[in-house]
N, C-alpha and C. Protein backbone atom coordinates (compact mmCIF):
# COMPACT_ATOMS: atom_id res chain seq x y z
N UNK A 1 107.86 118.16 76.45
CA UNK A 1 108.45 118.76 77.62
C UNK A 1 107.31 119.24 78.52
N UNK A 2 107.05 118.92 79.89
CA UNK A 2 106.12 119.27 81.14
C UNK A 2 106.32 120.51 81.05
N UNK A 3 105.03 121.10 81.35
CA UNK A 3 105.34 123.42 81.15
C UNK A 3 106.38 123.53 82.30
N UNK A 4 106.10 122.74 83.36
CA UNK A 4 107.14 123.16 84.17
C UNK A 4 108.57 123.25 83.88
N UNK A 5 109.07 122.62 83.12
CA UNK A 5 110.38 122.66 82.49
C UNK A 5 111.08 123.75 81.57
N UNK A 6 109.36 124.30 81.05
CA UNK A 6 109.73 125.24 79.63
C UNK A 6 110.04 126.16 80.75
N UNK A 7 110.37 127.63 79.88
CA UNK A 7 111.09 128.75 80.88
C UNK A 7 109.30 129.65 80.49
N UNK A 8 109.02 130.59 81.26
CA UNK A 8 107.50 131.68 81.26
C UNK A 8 107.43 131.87 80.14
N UNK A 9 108.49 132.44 79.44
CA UNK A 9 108.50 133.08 77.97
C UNK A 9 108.08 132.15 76.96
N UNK A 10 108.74 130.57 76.71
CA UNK A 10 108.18 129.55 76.26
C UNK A 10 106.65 129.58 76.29
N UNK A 11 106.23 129.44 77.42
CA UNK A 11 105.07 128.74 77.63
C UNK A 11 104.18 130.04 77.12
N UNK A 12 104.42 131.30 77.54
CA UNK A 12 103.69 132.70 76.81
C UNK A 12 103.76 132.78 75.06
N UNK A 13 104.90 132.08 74.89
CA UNK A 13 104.87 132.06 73.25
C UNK A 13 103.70 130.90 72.79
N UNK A 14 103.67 129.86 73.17
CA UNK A 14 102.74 128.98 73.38
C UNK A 14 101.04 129.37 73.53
N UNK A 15 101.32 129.71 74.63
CA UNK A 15 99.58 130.19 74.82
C UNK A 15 99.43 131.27 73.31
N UNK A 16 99.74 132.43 73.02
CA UNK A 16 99.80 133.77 72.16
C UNK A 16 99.95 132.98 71.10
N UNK A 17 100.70 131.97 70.62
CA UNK A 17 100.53 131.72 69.05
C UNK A 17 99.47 130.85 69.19
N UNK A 18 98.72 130.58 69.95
CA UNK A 18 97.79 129.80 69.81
C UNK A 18 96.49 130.49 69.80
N UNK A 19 95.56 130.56 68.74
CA UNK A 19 94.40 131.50 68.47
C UNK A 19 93.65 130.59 69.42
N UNK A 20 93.47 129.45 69.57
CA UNK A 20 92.35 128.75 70.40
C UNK A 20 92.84 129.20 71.83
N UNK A 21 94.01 129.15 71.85
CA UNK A 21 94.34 129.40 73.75
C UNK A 21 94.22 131.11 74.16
N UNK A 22 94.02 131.96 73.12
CA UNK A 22 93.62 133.05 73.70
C UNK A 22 91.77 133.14 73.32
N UNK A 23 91.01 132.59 72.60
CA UNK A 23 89.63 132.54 72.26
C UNK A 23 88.94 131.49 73.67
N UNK A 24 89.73 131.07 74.64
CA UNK A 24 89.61 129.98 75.63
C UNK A 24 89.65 131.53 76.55
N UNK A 25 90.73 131.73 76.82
CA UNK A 25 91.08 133.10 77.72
C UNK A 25 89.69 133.91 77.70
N UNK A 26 89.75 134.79 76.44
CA UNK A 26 88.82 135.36 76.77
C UNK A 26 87.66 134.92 76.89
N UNK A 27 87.11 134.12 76.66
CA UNK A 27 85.96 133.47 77.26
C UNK A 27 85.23 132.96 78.28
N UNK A 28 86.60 132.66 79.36
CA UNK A 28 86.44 132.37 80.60
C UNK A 28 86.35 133.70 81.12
N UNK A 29 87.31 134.62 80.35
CA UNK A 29 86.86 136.13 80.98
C UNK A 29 85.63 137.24 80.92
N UNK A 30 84.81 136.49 80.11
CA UNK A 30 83.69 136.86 79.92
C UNK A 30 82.83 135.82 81.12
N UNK A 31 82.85 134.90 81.47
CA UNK A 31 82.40 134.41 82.31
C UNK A 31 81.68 132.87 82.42
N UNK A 32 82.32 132.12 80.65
CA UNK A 32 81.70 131.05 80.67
C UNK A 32 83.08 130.57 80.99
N UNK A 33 82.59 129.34 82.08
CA UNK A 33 82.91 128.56 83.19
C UNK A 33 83.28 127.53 82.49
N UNK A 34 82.12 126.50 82.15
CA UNK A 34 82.02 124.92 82.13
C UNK A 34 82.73 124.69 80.83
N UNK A 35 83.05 123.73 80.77
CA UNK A 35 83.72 123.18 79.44
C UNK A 35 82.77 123.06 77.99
N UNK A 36 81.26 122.54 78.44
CA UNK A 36 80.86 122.14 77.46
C UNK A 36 80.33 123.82 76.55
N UNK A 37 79.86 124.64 78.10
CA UNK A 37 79.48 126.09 77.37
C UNK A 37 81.08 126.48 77.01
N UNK A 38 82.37 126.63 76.59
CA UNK A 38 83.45 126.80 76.73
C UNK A 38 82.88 126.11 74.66
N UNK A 39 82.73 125.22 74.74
CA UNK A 39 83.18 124.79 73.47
C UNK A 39 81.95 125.30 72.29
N UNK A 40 81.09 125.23 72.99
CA UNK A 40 79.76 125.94 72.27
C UNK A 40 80.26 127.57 72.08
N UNK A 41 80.75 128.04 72.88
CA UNK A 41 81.49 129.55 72.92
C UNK A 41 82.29 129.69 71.60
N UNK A 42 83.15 128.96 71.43
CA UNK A 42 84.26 128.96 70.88
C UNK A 42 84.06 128.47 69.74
N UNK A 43 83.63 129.05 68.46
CA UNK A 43 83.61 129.01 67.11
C UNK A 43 84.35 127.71 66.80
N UNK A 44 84.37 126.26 66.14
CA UNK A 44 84.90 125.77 65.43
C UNK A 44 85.69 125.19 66.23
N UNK A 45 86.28 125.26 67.46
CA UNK A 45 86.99 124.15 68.54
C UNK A 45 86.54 122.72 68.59
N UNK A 46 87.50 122.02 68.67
CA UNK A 46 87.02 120.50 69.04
C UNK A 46 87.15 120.43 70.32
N UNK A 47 86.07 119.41 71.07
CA UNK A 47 86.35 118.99 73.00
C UNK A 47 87.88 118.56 72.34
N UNK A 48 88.75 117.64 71.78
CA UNK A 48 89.58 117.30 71.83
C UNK A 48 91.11 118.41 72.20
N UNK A 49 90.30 119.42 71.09
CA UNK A 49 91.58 120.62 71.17
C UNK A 49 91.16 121.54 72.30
N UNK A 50 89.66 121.17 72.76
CA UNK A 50 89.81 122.41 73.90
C UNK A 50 90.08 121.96 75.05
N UNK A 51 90.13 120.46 75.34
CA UNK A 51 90.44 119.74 76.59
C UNK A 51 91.97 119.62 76.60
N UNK A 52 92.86 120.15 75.28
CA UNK A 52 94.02 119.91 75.72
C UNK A 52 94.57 121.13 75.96
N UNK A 53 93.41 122.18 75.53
CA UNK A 53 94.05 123.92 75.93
C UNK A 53 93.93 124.19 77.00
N UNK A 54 92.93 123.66 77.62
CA UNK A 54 92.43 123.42 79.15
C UNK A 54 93.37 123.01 80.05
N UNK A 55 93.85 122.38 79.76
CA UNK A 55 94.82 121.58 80.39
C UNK A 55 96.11 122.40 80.58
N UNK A 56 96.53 122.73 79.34
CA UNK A 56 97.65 123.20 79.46
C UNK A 56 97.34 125.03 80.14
N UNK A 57 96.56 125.78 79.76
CA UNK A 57 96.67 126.93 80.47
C UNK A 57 96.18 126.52 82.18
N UNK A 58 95.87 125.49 82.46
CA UNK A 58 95.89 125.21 83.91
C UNK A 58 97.28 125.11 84.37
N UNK A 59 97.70 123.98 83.69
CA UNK A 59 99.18 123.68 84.02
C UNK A 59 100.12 125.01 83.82
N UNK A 60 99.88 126.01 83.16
CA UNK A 60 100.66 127.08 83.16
C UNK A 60 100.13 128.28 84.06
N UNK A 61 99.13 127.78 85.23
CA UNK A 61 98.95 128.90 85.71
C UNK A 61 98.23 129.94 85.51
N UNK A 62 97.64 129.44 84.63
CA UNK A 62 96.39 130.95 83.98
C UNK A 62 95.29 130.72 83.71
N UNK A 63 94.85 129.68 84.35
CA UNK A 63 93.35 129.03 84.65
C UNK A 63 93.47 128.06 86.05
N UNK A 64 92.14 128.63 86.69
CA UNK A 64 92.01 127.64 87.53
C UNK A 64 90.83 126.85 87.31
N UNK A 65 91.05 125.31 87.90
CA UNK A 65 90.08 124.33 87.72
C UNK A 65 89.29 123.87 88.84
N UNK A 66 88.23 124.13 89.02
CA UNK A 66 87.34 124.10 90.39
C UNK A 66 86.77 122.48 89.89
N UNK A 67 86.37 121.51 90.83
CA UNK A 67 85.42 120.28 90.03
C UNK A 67 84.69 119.70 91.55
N UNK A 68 83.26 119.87 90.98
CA UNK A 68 82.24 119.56 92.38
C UNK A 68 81.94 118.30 92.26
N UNK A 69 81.87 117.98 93.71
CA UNK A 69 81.39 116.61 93.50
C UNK A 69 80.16 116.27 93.61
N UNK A 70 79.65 115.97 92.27
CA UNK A 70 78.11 116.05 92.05
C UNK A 70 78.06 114.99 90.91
N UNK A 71 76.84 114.61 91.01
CA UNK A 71 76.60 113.57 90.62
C UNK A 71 75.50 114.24 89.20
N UNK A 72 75.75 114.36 87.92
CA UNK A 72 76.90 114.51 87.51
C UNK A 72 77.96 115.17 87.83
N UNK A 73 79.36 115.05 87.78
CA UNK A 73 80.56 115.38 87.98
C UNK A 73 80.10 117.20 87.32
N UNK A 74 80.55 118.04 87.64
CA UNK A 74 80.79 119.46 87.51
C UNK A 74 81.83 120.00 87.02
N UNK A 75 82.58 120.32 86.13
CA UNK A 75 83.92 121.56 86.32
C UNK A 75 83.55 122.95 85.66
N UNK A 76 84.32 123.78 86.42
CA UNK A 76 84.25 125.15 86.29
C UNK A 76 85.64 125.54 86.13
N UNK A 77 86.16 126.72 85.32
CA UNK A 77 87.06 127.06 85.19
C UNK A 77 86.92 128.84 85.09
N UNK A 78 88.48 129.50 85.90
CA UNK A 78 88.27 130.40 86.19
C UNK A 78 89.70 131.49 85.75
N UNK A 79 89.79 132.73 85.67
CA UNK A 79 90.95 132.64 85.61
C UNK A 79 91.69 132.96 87.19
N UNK A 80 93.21 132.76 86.81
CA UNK A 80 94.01 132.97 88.22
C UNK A 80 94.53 134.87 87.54
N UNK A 81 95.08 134.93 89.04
CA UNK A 81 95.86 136.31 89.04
C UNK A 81 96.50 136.80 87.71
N UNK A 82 97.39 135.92 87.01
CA UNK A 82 97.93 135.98 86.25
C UNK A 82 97.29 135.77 85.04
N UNK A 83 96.47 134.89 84.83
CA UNK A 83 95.64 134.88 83.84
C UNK A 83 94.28 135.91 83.32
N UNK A 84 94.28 136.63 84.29
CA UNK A 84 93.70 138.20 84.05
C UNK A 84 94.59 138.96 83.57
N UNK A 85 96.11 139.23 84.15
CA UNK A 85 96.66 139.75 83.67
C UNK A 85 97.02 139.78 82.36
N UNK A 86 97.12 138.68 82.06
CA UNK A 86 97.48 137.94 80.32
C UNK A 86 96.13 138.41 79.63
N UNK A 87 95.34 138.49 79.66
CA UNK A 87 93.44 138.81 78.84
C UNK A 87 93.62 140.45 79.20
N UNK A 88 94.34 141.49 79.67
CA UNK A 88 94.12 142.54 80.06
C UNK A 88 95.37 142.95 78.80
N UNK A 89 96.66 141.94 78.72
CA UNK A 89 97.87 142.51 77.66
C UNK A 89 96.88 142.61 76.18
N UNK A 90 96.20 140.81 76.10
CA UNK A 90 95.50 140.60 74.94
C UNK A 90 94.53 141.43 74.86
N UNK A 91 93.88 142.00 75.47
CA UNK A 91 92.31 143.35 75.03
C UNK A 91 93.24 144.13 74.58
N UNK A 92 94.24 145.02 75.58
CA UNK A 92 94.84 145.88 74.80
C UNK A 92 96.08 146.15 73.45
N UNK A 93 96.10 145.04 73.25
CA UNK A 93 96.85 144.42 71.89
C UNK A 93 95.45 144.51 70.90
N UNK A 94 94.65 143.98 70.88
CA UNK A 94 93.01 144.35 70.28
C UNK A 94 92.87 145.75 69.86
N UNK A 95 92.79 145.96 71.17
CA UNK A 95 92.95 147.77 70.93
C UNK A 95 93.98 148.24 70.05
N UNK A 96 95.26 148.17 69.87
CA UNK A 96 96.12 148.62 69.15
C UNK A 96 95.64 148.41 67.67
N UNK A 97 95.45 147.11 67.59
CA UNK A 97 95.05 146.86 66.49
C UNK A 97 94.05 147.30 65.42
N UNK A 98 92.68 147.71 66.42
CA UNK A 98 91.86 148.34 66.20
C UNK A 98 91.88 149.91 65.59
N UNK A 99 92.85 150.43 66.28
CA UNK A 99 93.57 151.82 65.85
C UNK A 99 94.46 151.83 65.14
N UNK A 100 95.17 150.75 64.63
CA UNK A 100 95.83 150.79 63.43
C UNK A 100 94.88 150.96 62.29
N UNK A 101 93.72 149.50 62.15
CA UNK A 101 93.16 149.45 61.40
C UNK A 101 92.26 150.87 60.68
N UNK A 102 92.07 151.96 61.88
CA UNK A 102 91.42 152.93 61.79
C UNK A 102 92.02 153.81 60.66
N UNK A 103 93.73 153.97 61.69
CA UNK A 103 94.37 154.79 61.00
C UNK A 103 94.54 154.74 59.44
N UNK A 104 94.81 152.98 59.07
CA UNK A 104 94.85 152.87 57.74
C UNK A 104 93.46 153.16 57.02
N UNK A 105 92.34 153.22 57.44
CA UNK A 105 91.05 153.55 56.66
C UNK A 105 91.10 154.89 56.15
N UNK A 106 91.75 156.08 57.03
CA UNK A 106 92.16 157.36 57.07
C UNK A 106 92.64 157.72 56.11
């Protein structure tokens, strides 16, 4: 099914059960751009699985894809409005977590 078809909530269950599509997130939110630093970033990702996470958090709106025309070819990826917003729920879900973990050491 095209994301456009799924309903927001779909496609949010999608991105969130996916450990690679939020380890993609925050990474671009740290500030690596390019695909190939994107996969070097990202512990244990394949180009295969990260070109199709790529893809799809574009297509859903929570990455944007810049591509220069340069010889070699360039892409950069960034996040959109919404895709900050989504890395701002996930830090502070981190956080919760973090203070659970505390509490139980206690």
């Amino acid at each position: 099914m095209p994301p456009s078809a799924q309903s927001a909530y779909s496609q949010l269950e999608d991105v969130i059960g996916c450990k690679w599509s939020v380890s993609v997130l925050r990474a671009v939110a740290a500030g690596v751009a390019r695909p190939g630093a994107l996969e070097r970033h990202v512990n244990g990702i394949s180009t295969k699985v990260l070109s199709e996470r790529l893809r799809k958090l574009t297509a859903y709106g929570l990455l944007a894809k810049q591509v220069y025309a340069e010889v070699p070819p360039r892409t950069e990826y960034s996040l959109t409005r919404n895709g900050q917003k989504l890395v701002s729920i996930i830090d502070q879900i981190q956080l919760l977590d973090n203070e659970i973990r505390n509490d139980e050491l206690r």
